[in-house]
C-alpha atoms as a PDB file:
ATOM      1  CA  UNK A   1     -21.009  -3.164 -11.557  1.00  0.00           C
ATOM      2  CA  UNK A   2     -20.267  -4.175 -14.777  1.00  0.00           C
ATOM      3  CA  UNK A   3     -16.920  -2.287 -14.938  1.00  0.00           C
ATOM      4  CA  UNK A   4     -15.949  -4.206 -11.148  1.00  0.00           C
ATOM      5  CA  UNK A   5     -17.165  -7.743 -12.256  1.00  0.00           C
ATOM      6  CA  UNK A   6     -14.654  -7.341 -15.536  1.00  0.00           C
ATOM      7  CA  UNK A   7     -11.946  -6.580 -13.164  1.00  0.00           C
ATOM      8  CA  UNK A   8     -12.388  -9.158 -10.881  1.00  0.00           C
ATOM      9  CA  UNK A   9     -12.381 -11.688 -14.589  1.00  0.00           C
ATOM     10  CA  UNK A  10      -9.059 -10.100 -15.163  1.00  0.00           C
ATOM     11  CA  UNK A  11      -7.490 -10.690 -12.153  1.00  0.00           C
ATOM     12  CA  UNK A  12      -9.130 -14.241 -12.192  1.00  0.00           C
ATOM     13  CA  UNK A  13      -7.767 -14.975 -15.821  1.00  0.00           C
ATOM     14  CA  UNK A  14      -4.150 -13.961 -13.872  1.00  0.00           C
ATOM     15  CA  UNK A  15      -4.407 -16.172 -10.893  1.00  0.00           C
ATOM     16  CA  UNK A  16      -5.357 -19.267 -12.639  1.00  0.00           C
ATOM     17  CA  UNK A  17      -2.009 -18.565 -14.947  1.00  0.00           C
ATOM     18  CA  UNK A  18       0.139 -18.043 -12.139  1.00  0.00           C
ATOM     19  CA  UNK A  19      -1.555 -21.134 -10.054  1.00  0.00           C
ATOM     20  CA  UNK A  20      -0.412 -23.799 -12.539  1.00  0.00           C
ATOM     21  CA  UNK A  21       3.196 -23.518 -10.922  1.00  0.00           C
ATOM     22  CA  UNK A  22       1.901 -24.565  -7.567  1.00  0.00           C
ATOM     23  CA  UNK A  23       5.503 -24.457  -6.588  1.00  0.00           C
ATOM     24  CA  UNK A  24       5.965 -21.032  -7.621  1.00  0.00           C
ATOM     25  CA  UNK A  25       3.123 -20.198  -5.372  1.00  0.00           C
ATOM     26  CA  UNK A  26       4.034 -21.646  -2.113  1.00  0.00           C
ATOM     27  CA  UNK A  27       7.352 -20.567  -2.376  1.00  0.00           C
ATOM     28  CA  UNK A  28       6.331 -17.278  -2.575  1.00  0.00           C
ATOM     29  CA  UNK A  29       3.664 -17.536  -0.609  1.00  0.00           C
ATOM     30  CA  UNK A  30       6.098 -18.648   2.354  1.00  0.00           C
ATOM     31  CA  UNK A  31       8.911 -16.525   1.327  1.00  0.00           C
ATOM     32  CA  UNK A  32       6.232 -13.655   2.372  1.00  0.00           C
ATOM     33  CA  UNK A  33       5.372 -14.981   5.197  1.00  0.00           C
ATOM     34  CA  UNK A  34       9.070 -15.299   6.560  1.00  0.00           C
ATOM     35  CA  UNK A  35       9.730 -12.002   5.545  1.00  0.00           C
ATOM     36  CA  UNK A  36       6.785 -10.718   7.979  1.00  0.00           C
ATOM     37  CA  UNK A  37       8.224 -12.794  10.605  1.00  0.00           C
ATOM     38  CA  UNK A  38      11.810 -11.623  10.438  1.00  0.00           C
ATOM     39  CA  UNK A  39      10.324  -8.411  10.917  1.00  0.00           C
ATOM     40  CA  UNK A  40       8.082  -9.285  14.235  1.00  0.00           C
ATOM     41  CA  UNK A  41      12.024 -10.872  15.395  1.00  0.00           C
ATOM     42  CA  UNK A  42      13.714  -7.878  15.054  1.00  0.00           C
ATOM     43  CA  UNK A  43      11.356  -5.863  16.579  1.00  0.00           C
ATOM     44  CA  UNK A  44      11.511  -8.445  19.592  1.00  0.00           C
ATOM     45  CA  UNK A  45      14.430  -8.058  19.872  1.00  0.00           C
ATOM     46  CA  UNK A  46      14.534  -4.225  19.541  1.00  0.00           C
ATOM     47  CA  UNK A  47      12.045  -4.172  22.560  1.00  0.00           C
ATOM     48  CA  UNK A  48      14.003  -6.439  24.486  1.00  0.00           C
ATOM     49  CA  UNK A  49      16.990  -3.595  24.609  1.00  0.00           C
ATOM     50  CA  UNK A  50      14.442  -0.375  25.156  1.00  0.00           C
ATOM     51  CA  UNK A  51      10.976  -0.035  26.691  1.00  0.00           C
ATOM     52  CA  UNK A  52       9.915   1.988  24.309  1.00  0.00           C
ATOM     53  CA  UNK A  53       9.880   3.964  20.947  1.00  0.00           C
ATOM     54  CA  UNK A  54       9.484   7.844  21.913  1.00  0.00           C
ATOM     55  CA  UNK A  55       6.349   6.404  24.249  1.00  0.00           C
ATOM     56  CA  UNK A  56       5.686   3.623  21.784  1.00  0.00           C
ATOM     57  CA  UNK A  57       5.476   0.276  23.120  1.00  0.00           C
ATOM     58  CA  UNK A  58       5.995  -2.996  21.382  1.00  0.00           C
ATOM     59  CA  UNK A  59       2.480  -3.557  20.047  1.00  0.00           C
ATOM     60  CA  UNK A  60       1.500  -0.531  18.812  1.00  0.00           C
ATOM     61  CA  UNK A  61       4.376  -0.641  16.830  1.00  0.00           C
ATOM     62  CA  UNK A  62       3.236  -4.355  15.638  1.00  0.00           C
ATOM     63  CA  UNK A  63       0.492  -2.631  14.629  1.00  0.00           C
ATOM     64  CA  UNK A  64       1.826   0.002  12.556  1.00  0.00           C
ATOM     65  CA  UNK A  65       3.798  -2.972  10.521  1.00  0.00           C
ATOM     66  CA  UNK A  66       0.525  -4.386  10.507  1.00  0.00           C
ATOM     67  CA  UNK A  67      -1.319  -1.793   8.411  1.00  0.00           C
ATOM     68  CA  UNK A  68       1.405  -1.153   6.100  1.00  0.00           C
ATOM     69  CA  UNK A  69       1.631  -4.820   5.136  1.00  0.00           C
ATOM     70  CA  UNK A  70      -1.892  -5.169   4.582  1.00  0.00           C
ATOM     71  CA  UNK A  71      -2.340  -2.254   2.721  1.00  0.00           C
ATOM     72  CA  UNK A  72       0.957  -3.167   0.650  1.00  0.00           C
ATOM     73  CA  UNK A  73      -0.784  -7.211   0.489  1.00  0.00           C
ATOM     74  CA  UNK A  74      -4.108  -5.444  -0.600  1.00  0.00           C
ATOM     75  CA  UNK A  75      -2.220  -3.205  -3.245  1.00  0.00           C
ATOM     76  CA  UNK A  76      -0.002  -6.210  -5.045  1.00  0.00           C
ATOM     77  CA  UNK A  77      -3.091  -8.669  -4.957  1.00  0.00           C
ATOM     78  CA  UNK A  78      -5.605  -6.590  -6.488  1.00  0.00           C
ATOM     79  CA  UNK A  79      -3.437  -3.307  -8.235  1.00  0.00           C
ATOM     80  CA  UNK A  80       0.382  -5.060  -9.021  1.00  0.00           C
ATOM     81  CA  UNK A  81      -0.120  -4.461 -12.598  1.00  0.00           C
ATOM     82  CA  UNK A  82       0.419  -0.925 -12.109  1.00  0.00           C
ATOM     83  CA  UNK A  83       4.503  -1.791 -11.217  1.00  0.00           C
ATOM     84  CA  UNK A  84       4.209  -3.244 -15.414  1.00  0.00           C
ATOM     85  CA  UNK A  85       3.413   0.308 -16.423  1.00  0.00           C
ATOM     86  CA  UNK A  86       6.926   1.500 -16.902  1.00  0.00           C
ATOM     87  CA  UNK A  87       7.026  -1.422 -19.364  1.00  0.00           C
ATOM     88  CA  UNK A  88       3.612  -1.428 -21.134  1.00  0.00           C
ATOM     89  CA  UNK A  89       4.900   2.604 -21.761  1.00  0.00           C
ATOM     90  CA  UNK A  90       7.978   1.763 -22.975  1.00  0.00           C
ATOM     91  CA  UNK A  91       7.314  -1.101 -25.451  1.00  0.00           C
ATOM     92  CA  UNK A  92       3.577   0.554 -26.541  1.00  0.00           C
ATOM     93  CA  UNK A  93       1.813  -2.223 -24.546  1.00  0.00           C
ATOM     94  CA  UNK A  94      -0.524   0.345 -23.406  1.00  0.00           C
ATOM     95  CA  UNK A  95      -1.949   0.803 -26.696  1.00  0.00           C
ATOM     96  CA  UNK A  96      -3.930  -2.164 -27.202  1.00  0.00           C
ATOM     97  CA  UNK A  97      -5.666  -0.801 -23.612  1.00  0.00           C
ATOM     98  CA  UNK A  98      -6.375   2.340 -25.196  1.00  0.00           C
ATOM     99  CA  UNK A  99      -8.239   1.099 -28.239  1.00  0.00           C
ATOM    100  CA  UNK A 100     -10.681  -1.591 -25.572  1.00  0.00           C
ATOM    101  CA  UNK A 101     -13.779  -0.398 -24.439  1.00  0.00           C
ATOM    102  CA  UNK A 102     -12.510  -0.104 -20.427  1.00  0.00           C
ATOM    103  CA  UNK A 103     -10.647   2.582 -18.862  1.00  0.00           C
ATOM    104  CA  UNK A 104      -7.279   2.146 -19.327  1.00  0.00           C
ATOM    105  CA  UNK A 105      -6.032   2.901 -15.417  1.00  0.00           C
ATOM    106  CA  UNK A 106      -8.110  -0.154 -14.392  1.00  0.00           C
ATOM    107  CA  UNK A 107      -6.737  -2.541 -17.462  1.00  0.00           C
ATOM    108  CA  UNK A 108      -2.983  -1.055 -16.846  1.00  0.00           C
ATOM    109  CA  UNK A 109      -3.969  -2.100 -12.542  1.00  0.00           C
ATOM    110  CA  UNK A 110      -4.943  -5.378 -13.536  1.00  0.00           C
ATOM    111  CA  UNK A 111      -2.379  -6.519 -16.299  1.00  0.00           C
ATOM    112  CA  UNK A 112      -0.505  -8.609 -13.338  1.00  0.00           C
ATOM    113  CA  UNK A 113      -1.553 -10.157  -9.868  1.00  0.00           C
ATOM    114  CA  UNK A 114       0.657 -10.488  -6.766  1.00  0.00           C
ATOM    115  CA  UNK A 115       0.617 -13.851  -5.240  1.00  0.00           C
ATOM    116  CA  UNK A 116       2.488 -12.498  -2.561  1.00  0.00           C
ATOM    117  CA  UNK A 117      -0.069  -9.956  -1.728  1.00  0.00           C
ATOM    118  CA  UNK A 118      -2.416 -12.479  -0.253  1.00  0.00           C
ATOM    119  CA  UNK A 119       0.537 -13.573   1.961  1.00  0.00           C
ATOM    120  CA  UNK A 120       0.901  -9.571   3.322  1.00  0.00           C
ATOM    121  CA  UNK A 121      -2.903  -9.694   3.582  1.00  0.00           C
ATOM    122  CA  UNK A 122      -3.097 -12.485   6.269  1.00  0.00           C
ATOM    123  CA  UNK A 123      -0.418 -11.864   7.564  1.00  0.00           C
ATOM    124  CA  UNK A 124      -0.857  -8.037   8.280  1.00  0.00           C
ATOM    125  CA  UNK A 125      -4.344  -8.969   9.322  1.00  0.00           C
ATOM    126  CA  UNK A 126      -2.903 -11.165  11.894  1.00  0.00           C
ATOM    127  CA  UNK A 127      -0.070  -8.366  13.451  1.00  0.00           C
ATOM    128  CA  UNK A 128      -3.175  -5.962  13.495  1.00  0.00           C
ATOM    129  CA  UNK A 129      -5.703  -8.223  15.186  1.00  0.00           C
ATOM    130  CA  UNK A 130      -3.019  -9.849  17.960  1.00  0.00           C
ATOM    131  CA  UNK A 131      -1.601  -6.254  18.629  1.00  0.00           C
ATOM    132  CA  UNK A 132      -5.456  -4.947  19.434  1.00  0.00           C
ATOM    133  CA  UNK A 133      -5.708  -7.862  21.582  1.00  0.00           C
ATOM    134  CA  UNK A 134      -3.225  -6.291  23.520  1.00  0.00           C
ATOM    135  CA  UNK A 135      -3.652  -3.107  23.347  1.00  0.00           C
ATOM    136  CA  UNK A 136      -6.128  -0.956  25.532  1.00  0.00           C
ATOM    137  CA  UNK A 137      -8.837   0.233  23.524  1.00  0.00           C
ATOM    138  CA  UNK A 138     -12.255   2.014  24.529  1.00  0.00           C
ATOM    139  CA  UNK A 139     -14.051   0.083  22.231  1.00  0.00           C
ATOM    140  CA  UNK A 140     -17.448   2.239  20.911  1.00  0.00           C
ATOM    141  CA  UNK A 141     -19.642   1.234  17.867  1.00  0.00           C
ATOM    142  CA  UNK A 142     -18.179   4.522  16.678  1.00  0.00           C
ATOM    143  CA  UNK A 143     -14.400   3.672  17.435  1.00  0.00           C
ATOM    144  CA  UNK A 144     -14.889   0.478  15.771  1.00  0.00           C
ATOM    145  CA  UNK A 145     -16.541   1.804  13.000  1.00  0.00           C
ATOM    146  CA  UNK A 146     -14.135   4.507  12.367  1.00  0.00           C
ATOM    147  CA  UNK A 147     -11.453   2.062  12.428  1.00  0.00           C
ATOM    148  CA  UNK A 148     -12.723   0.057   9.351  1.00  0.00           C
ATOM    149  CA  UNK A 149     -13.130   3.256   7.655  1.00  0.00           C
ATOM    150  CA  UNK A 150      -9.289   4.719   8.770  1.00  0.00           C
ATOM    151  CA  UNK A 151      -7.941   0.583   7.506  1.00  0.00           C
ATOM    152  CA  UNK A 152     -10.246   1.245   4.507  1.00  0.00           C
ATOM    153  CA  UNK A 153      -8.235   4.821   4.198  1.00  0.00           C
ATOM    154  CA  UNK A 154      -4.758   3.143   4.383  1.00  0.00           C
ATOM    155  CA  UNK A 155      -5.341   0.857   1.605  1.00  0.00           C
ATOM    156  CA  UNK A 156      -6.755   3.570  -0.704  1.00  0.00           C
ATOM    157  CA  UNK A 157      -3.666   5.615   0.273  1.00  0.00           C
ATOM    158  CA  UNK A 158      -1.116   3.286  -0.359  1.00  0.00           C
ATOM    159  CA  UNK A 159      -2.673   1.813  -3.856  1.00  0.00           C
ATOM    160  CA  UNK A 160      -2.934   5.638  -5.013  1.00  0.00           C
ATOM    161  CA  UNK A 161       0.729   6.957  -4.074  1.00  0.00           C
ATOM    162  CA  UNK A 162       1.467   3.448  -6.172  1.00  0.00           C
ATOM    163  CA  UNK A 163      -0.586   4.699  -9.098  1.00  0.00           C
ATOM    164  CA  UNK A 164       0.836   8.175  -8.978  1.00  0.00           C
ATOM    165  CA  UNK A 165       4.810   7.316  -8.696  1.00  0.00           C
ATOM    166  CA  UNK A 166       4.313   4.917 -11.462  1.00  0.00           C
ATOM    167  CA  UNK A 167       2.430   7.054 -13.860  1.00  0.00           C
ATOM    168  CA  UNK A 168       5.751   9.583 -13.807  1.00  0.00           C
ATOM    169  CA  UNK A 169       6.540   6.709 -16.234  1.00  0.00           C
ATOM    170  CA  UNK A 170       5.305   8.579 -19.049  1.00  0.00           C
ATOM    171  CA  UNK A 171       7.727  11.186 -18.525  1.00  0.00           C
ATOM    172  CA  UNK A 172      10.107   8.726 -17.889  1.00  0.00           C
ATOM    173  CA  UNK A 173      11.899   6.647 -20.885  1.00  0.00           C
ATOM    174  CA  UNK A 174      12.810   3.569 -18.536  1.00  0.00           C
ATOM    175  CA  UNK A 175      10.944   0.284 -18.304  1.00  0.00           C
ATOM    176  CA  UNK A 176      11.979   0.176 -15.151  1.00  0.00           C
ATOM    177  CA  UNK A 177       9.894   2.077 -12.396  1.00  0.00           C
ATOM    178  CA  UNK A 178      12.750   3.402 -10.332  1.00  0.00           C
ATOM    179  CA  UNK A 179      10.699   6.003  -9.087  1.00  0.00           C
ATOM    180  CA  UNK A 180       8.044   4.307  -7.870  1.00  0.00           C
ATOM    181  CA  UNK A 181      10.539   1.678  -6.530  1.00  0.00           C
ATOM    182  CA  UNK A 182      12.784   4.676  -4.658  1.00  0.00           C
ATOM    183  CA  UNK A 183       9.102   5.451  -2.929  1.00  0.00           C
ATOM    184  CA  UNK A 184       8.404   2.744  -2.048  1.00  0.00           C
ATOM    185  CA  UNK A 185      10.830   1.710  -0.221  1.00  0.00           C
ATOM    186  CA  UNK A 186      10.812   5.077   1.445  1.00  0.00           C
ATOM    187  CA  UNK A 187       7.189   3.488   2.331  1.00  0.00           C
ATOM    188  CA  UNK A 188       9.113   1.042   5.389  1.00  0.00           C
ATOM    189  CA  UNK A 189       9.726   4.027   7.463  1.00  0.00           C
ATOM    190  CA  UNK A 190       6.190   4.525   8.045  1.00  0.00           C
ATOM    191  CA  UNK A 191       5.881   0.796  10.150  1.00  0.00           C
ATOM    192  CA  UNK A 192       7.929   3.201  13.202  1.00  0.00           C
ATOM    193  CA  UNK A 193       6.372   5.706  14.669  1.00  0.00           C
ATOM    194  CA  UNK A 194       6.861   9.474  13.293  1.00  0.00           C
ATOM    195  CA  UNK A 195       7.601  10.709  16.160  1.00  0.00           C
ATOM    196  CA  UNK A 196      10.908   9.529  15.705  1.00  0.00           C
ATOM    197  CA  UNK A 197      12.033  10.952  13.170  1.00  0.00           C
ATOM    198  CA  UNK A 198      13.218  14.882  12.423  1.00  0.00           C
ATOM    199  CA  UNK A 199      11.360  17.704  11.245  1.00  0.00           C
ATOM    200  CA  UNK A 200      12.119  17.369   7.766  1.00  0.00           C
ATOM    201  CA  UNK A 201      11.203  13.841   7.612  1.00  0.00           C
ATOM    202  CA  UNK A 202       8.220  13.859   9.649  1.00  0.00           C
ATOM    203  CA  UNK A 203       6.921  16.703   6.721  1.00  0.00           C
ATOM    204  CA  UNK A 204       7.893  14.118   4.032  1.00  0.00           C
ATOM    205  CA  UNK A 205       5.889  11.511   5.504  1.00  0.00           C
ATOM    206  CA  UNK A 206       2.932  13.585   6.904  1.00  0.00           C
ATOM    207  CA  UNK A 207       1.852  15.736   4.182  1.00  0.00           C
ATOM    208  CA  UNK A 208       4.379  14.978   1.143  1.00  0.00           C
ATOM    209  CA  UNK A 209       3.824  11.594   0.521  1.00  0.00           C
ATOM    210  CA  UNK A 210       1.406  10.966   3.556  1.00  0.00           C
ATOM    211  CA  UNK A 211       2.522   7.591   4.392  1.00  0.00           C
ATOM    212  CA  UNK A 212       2.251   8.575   7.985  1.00  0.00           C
ATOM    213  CA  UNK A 213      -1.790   8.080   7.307  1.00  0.00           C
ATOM    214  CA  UNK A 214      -1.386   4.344   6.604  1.00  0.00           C
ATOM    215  CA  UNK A 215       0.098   3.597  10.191  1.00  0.00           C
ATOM    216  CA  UNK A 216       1.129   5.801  12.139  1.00  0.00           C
ATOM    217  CA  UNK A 217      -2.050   8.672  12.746  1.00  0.00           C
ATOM    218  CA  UNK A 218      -5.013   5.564  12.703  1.00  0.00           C
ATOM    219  CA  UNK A 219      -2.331   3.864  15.406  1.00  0.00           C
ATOM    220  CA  UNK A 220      -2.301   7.191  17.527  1.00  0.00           C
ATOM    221  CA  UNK A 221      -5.975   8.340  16.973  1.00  0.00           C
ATOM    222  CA  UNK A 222      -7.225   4.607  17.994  1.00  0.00           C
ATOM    223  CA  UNK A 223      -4.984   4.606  21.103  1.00  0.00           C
ATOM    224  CA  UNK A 224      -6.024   7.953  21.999  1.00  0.00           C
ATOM    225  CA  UNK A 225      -1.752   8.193  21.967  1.00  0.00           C
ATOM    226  CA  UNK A 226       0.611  11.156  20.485  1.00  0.00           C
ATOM    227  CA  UNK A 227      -0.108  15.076  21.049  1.00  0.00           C
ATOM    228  CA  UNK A 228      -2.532  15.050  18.568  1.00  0.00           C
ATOM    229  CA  UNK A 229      -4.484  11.736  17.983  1.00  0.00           C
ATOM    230  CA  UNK A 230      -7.089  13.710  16.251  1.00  0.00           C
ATOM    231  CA  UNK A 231      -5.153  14.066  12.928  1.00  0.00           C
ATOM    232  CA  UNK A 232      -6.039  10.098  12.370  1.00  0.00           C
ATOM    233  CA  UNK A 233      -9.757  11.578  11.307  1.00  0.00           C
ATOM    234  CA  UNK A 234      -8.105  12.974   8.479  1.00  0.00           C
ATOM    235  CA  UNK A 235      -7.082   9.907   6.759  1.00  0.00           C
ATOM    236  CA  UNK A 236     -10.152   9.483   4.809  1.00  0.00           C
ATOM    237  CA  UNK A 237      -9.804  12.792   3.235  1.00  0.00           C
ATOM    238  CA  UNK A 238      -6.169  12.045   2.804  1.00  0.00           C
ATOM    239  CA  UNK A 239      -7.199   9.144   1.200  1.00  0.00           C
ATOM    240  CA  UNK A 240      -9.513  11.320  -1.516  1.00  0.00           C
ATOM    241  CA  UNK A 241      -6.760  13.317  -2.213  1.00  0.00           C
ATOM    242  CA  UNK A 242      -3.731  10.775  -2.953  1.00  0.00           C
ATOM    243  CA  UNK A 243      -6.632   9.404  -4.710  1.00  0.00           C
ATOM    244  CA  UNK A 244      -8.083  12.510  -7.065  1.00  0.00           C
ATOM    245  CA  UNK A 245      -3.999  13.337  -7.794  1.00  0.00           C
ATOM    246  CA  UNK A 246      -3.272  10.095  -8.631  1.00  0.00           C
ATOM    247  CA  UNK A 247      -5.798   9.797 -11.331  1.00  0.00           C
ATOM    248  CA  UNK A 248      -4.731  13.262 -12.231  1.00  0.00           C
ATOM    249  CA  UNK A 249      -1.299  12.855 -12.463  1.00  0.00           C
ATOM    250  CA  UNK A 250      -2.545   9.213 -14.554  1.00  0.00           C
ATOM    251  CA  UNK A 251      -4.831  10.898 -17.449  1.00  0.00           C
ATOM    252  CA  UNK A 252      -1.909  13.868 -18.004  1.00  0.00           C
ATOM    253  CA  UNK A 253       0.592  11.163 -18.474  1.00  0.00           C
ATOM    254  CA  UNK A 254      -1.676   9.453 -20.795  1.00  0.00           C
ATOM    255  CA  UNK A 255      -2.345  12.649 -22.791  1.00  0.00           C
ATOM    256  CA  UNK A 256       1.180  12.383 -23.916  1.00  0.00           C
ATOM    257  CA  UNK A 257       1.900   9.154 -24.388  1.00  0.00           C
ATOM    258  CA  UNK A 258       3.143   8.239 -27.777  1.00  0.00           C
ATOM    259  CA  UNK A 259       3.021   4.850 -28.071  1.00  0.00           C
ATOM    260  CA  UNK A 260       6.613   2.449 -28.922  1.00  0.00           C
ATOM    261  CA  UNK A 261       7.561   4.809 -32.014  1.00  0.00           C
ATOM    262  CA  UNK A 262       8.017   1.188 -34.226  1.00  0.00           C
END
């Protein structure tokens, strides 16, 4: 508890910094919320020239970009410092976390906050609820309680593949994360539906890096939808195992870091 309430301080300490440019924040904070928008447009619009994706209609797909921006919201809010760690490597930032009494993942996750996040939060919150409201579900204390677990799943998912792509920093000598970046922008193909895509890709996105288990396998196991909706039960453990590789991949980089050299 102790080791939670310090990183909830840190983040704190952040937000106040970055909320005495109220500007800054709105701006952002609407800029985010445009972006979602633009995206629910050109989906409308898609759907107004097909019926469907593959058997997808128009709202499960809203739901789909609904997970994926919350968990992206969740992971800039409370994890953004993690895209600084290409930089705290490269300029020996990191070792002043080394050297505090606190592990140094959790200081390296917290070193920033993303206003925007918040912005992705609500707003993917909002895509997921309106798209269940029209959506057929058989509701069952069990389906609902294995959805929070399967959101719960996404979040950890995305937040680890983020740790992982950024720690192949330390074998990296750029302060930029272009790695990580190149990821995660391969990330937006998992708001459509896999089914879509070809074999290749559909391996990259189901088992590779399972981004697939952020949208697309909670979408098809809720909606009873897809040839297999079972695979959605899998997220959790999907979740435990971006997660255990992550902080794997994390503590080997760490064993060879070597600080600025100066």
């Amino acid at each position: 508890m102790r080791i939670v309430r310090l990183y909830f301080r840190l983040l704190g300490a952040h937000l106040r910094a970055l909320l005495e440019y109220e500007a800054d924040f709105w701006i952002l904070a609407a800029a985010t919320v445009l972006l979602q928008v633009i995206n629910i447009a050109f989906l409308a619009a898609l759907f107004a020239k097909v019926p469907d994706l593959n058997g997808w209609t128009f709202w499960a797909v809203v739901m789909m970009f609904g997970l994926v921006s919350f968990a992206e919201g969740f992971g800039s809010f409370f994890f953004e410092g993690l895209w600084r760690l290409a930089w705290q490597i490269n300029t020996g930032e990191l070792d002043y976390f080394m050297v505090r009494p606190y592990p140094v993942v959790l200081q390296a996750s917290s070193a920033d906050i993303g206003i925007n996040g918040l912005s992705n939060i609500v707003m993917g919150g909002s895509m997921i609820g309106v798209a269940l409201a029209h959506l057929s579900v058989a509701w069952s204390p069990w389906r609902v309680l294995s959805g929070v677990f399967l959101l719960a799943s996404a979040v950890v998912i995305k937040v680890a593949i983020n740790l992982a792509t950024n720690s192949v920093s330390f074998w990296l000598e750029s302060s930029i994360p272009v790695f990580a970046l190149a990821v995660h922008q391969a990330g937006d193909l998992a708001r459509f539906p896999l089914s879509i895509y070809p074999l290749a890709l559909k391996a990259v996105l189901g088992f590779v890096l399972p981004f697939a288990f952020i949208s697309f396998f909670p979408v098809a196991f809720l909606l009873e939808e897809g040839s297999a909706p079972w695979i959605g039960l899998l997220t959790p453990l999907v979740a435990l195992y971006c997660l255990t590789t992550a902080f794997s991949i994390f503590r080997r980089g760490l064993r060879r870091y070597e600080s600025a050299g100066t």
